[in-house]
C-alpha atoms as a PDB file:
ATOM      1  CA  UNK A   1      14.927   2.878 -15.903  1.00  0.00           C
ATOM      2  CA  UNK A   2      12.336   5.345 -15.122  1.00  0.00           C
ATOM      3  CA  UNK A   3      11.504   6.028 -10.991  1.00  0.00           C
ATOM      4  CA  UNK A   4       9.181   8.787 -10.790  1.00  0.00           C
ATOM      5  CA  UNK A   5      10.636  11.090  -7.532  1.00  0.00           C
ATOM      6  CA  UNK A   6       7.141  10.366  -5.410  1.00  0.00           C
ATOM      7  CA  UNK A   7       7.706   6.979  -5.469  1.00  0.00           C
ATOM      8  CA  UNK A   8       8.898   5.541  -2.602  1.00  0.00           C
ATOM      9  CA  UNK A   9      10.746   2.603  -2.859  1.00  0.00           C
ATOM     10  CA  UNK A  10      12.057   0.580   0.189  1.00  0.00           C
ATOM     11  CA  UNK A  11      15.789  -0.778   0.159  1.00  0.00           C
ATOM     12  CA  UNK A  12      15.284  -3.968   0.155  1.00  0.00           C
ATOM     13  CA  UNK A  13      13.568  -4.088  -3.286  1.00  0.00           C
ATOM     14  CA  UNK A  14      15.360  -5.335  -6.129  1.00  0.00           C
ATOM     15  CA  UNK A  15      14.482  -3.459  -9.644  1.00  0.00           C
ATOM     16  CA  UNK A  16      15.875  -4.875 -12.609  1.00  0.00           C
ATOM     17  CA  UNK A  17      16.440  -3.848 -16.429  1.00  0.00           C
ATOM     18  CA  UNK A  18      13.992  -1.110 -18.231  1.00  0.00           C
ATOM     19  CA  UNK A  19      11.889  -1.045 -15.260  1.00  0.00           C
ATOM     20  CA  UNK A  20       9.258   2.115 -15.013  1.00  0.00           C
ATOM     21  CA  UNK A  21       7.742   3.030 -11.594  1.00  0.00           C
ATOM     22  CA  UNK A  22       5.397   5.922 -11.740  1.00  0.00           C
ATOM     23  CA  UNK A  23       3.750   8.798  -9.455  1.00  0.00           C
ATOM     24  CA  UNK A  24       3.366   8.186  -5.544  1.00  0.00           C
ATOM     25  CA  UNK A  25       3.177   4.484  -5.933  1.00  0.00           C
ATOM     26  CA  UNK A  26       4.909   2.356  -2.917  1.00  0.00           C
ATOM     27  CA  UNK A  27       7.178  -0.585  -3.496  1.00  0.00           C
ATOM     28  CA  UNK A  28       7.511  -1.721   0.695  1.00  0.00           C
ATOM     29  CA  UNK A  29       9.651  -4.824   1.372  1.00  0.00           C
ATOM     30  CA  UNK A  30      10.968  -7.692   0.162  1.00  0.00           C
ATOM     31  CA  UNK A  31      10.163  -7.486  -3.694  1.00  0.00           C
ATOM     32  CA  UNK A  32      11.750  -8.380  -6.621  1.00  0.00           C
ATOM     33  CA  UNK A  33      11.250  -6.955 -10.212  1.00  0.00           C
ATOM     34  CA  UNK A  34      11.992  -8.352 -13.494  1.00  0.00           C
ATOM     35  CA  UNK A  35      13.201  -6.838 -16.671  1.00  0.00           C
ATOM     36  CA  UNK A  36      11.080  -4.651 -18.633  1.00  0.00           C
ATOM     37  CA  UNK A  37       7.751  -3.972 -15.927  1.00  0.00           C
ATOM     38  CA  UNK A  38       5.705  -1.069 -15.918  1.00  0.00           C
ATOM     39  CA  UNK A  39       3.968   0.213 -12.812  1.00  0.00           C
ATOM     40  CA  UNK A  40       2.165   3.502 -13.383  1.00  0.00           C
ATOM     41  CA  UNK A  41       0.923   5.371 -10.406  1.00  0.00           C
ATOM     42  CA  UNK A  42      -0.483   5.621  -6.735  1.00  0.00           C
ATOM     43  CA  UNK A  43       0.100   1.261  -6.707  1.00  0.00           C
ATOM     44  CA  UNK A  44       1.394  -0.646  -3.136  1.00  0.00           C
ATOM     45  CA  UNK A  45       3.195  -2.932  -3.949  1.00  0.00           C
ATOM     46  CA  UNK A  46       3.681  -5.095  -1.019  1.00  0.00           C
ATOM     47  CA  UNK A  47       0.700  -3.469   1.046  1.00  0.00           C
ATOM     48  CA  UNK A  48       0.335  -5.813   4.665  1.00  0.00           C
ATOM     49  CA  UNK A  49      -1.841  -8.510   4.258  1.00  0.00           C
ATOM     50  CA  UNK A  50      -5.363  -8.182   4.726  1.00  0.00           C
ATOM     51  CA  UNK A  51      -5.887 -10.695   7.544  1.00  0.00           C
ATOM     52  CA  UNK A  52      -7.757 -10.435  10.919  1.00  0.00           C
ATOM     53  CA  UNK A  53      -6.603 -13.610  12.705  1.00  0.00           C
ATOM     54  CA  UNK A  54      -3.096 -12.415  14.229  1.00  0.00           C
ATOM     55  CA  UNK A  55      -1.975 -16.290  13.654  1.00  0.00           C
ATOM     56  CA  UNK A  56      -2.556 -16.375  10.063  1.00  0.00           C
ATOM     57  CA  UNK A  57      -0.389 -13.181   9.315  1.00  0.00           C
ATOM     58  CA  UNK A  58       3.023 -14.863   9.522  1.00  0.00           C
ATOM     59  CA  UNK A  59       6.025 -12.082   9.698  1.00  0.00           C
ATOM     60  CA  UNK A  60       5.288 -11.316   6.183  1.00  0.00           C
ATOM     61  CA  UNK A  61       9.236 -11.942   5.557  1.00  0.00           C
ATOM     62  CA  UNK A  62       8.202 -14.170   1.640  1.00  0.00           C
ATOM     63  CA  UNK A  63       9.030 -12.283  -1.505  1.00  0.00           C
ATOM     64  CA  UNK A  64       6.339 -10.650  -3.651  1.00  0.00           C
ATOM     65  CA  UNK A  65       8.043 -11.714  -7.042  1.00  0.00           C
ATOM     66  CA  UNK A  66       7.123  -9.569 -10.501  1.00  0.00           C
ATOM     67  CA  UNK A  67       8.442 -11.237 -13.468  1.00  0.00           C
ATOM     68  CA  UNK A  68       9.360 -10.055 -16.901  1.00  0.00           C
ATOM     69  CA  UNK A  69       7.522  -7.916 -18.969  1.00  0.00           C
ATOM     70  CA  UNK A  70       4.478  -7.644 -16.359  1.00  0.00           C
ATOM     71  CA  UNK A  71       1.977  -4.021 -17.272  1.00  0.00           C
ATOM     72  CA  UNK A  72       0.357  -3.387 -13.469  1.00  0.00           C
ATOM     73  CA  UNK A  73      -1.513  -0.103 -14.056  1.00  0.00           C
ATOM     74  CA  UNK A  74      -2.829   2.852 -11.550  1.00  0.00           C
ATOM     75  CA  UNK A  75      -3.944   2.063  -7.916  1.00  0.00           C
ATOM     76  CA  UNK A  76      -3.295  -1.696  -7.855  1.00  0.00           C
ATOM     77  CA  UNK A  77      -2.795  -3.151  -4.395  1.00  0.00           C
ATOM     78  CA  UNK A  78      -0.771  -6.416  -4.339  1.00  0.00           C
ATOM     79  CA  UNK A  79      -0.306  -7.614  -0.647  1.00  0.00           C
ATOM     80  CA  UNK A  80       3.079  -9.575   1.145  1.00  0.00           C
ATOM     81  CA  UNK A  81       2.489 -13.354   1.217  1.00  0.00           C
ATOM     82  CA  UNK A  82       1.958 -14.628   5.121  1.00  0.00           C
ATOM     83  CA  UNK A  83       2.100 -18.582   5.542  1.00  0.00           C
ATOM     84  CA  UNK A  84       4.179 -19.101   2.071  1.00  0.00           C
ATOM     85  CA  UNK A  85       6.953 -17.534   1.073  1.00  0.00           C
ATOM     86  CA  UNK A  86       5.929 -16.121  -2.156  1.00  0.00           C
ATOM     87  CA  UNK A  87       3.085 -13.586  -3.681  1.00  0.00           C
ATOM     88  CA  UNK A  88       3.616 -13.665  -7.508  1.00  0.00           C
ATOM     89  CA  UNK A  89       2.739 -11.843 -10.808  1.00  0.00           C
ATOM     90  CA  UNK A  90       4.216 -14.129 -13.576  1.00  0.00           C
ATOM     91  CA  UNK A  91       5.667 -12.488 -16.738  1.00  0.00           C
ATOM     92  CA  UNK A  92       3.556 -10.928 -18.952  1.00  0.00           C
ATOM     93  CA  UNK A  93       0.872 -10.223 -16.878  1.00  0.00           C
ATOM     94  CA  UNK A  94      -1.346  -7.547 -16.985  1.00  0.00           C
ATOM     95  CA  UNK A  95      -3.196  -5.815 -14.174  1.00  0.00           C
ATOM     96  CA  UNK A  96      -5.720  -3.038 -15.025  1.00  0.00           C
ATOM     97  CA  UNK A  97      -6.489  -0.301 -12.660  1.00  0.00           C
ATOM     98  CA  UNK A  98      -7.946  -0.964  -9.063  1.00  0.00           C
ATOM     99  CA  UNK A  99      -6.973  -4.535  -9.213  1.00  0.00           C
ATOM    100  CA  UNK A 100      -6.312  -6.424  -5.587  1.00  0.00           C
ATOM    101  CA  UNK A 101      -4.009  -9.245  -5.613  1.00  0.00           C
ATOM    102  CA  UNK A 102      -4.391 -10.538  -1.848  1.00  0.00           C
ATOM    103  CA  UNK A 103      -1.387 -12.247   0.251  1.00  0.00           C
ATOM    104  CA  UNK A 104      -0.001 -15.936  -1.123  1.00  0.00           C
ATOM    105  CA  UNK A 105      -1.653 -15.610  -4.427  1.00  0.00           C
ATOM    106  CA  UNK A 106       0.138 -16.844  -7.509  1.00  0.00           C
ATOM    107  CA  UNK A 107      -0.394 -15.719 -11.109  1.00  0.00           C
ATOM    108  CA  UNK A 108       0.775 -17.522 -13.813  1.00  0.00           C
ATOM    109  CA  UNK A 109       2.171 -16.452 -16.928  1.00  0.00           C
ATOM    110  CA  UNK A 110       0.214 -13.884 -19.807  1.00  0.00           C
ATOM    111  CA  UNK A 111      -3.010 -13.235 -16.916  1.00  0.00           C
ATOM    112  CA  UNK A 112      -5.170 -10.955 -17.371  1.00  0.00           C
ATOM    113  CA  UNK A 113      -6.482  -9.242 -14.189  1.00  0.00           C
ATOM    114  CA  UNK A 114      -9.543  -6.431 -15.135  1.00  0.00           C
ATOM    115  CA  UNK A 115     -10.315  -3.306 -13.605  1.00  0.00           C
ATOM    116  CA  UNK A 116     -11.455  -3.980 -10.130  1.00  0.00           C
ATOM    117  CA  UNK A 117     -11.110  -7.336  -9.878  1.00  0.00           C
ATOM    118  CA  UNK A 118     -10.145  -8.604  -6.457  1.00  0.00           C
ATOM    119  CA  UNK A 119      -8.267 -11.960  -5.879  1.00  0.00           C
ATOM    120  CA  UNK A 120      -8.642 -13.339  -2.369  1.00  0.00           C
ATOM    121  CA  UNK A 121      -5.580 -15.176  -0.476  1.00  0.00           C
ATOM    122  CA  UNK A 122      -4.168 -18.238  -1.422  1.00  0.00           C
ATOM    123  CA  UNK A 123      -6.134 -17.414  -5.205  1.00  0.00           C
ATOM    124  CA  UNK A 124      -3.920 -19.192  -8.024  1.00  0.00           C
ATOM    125  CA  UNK A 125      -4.252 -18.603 -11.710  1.00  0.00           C
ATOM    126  CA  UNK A 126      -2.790 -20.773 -14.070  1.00  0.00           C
ATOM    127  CA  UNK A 127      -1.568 -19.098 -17.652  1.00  0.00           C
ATOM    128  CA  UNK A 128      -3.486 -17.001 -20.115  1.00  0.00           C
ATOM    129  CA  UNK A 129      -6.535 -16.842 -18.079  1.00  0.00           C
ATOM    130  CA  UNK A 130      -8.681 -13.803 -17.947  1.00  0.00           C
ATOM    131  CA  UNK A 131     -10.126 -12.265 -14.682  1.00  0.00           C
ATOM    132  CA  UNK A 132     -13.315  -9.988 -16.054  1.00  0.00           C
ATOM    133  CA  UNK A 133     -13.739  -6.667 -14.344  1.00  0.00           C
ATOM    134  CA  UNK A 134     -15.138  -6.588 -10.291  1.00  0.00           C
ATOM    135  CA  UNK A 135     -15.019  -9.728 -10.434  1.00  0.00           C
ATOM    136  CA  UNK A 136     -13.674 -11.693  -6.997  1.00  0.00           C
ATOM    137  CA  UNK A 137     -12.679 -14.760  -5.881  1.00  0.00           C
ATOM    138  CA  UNK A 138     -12.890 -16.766  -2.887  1.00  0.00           C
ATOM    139  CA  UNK A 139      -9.738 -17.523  -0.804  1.00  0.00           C
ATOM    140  CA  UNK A 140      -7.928 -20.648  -2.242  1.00  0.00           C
ATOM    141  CA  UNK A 141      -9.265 -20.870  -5.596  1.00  0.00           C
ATOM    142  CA  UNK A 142      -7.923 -22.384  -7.869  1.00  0.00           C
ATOM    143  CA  UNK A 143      -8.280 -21.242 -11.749  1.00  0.00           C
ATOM    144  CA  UNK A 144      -6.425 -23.467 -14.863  1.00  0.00           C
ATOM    145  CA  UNK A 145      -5.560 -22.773 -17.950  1.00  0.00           C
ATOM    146  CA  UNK A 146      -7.112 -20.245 -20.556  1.00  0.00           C
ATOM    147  CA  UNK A 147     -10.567 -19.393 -18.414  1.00  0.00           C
ATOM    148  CA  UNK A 148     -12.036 -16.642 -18.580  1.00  0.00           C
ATOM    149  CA  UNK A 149     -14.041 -15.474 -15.542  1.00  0.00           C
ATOM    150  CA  UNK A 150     -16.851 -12.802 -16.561  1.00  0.00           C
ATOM    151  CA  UNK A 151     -17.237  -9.443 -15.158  1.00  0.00           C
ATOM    152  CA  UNK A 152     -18.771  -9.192 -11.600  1.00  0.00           C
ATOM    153  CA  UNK A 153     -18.500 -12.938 -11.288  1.00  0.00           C
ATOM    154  CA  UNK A 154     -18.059 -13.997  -7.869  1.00  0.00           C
ATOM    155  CA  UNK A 155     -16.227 -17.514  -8.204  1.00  0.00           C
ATOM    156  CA  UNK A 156     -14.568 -19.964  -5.833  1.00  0.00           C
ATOM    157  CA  UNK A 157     -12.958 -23.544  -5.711  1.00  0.00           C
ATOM    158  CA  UNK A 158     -11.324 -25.592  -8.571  1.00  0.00           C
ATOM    159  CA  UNK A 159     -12.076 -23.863 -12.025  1.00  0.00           C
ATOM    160  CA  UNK A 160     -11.273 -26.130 -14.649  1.00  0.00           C
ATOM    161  CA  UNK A 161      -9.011 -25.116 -17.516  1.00  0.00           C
ATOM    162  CA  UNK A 162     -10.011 -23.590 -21.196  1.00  0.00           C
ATOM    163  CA  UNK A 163     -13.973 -22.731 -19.694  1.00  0.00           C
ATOM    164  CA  UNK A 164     -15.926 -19.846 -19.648  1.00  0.00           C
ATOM    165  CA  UNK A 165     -17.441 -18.892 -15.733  1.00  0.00           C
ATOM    166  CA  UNK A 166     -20.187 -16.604 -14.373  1.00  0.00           C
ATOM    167  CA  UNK A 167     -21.715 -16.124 -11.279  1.00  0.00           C
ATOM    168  CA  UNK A 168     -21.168 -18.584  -9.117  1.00  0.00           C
ATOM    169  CA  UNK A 169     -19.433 -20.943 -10.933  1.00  0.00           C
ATOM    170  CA  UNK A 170     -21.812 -21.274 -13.529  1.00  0.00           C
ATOM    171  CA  UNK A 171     -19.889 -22.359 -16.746  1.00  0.00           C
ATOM    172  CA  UNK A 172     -20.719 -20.389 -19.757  1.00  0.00           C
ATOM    173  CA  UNK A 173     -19.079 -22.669 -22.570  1.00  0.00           C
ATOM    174  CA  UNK A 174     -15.397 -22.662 -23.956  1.00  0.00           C
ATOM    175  CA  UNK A 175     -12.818 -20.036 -23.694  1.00  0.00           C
ATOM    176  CA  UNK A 176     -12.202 -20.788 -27.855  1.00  0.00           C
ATOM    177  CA  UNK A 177     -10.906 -17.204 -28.552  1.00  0.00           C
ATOM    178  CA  UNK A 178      -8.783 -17.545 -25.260  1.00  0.00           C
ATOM    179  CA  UNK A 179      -7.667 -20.870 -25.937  1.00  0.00           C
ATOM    180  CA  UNK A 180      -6.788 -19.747 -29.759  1.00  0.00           C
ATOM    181  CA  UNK A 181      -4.769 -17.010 -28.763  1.00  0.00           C
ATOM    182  CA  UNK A 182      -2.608 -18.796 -25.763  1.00  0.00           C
ATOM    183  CA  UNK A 183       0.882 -18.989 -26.880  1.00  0.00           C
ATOM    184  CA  UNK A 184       0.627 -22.841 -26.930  1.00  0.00           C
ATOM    185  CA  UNK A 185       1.324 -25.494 -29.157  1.00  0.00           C
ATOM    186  CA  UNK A 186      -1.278 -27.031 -31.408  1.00  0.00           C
ATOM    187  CA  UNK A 187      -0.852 -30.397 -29.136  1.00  0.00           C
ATOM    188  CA  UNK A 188      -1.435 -28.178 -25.819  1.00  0.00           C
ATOM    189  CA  UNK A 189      -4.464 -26.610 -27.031  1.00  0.00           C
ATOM    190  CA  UNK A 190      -6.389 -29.602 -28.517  1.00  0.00           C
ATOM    191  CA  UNK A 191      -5.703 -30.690 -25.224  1.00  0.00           C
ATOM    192  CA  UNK A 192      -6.931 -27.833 -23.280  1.00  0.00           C
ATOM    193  CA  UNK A 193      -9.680 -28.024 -25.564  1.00  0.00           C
ATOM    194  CA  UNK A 194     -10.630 -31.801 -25.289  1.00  0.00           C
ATOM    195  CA  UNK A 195     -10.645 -31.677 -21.577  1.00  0.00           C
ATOM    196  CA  UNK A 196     -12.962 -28.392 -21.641  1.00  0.00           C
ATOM    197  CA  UNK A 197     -15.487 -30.928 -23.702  1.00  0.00           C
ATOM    198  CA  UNK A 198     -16.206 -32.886 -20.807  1.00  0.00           C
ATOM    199  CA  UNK A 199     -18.145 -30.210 -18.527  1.00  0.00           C
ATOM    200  CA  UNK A 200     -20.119 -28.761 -21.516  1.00  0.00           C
ATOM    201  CA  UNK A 201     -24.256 -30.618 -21.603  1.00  0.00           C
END
């Protein structure tokens, strides 16, 4: 384990195996870390939630879960979950600099989040997706399986799995490459790839 001496680190985190934590970053809560994460420097984790209405904040009390194996590089923000009890980075993620991962959002497994992308609350992202850089979502989307959202893409509501999205929703054609690289079986992926079919003219 490697804690840099800026970082400050609150007691009730829990920091498992192989773990790095680098310069002045801020771990603040209740959050748990899996085996084998790197976060590099000048990162809150577990930041308050951004969240005007006093009646949506909760007591901020849920977990902000990392998993295994999860790369979260310098000055990403990943805020407390407020109405559910979880905020979570699934294992093998990896979060370039200046991304924001707002309250009650849930990443799957093997996501990709870009430099300066920016998830709003309640955002979920199913496995091996791809968040493109600045690009944002609207609170309580939903993104499958294998989609890659392009950079500065503003997106929102239900994106469908193993698709390619632009601005606005605007689907560019299949996420092959992504899709072909997901550590899936054969099966999974025609699957992925067969249900992809049906929103392409």
């Amino acid at each position: 384990m490697s804690i840099h001496k800026t970082a400050i680190i609150d007691k009730a985190v829990t920091i498992g195996k192989n773990v790095e934590i680098g310069p002045f970053t801020q771990i603040l809560g209740n959050v748990k870390i899996g085996n084998d994460v790197q976060i590099k420097s000048n990162c809150i984790i577990g930041a308050e939630a951004d969240q005007p209405r006093v009646e949506r904040l909760g007591d901020q009390s849920g977990t902000i879960l990392i998993e295994d194996s999860c790369v979260i590089k310098d000055s990403v923000i990943i805020s407390k979950p407020t109405l559910t009890a979880t905020t979570k980075i699934g294992s093998g993620s990896y979060l370039m600099s200046n991304a924001y991962i707002a309250h009650d959002s849930v990443l799957g497994n093997n996501v990709t989040i870009a430099h300066g992308a920016r998830l709003s609350g309640y955002t979920t992202v199913s496995d091996f997706s791809n968040i493109g850089a600045n690009a944002t979502t609207h609170q309580k989307t939903n993104i499958g399986m294998c989609v890659m959202v392009g950079a500065n893409a503003f997106v929102k509501g239900e994106l469908k799995s193993g698709l390619i999205y632009v601005n606005k929703n605007k689907i560019l054609g299949i996420n092959k490459i992504g899709i072909e690289n997901a550590e899936l079986s054969k099966d999974e992926k025609q699957i992925i790839l067969k249900e992809a079919n049906k929103y392409i003219n």
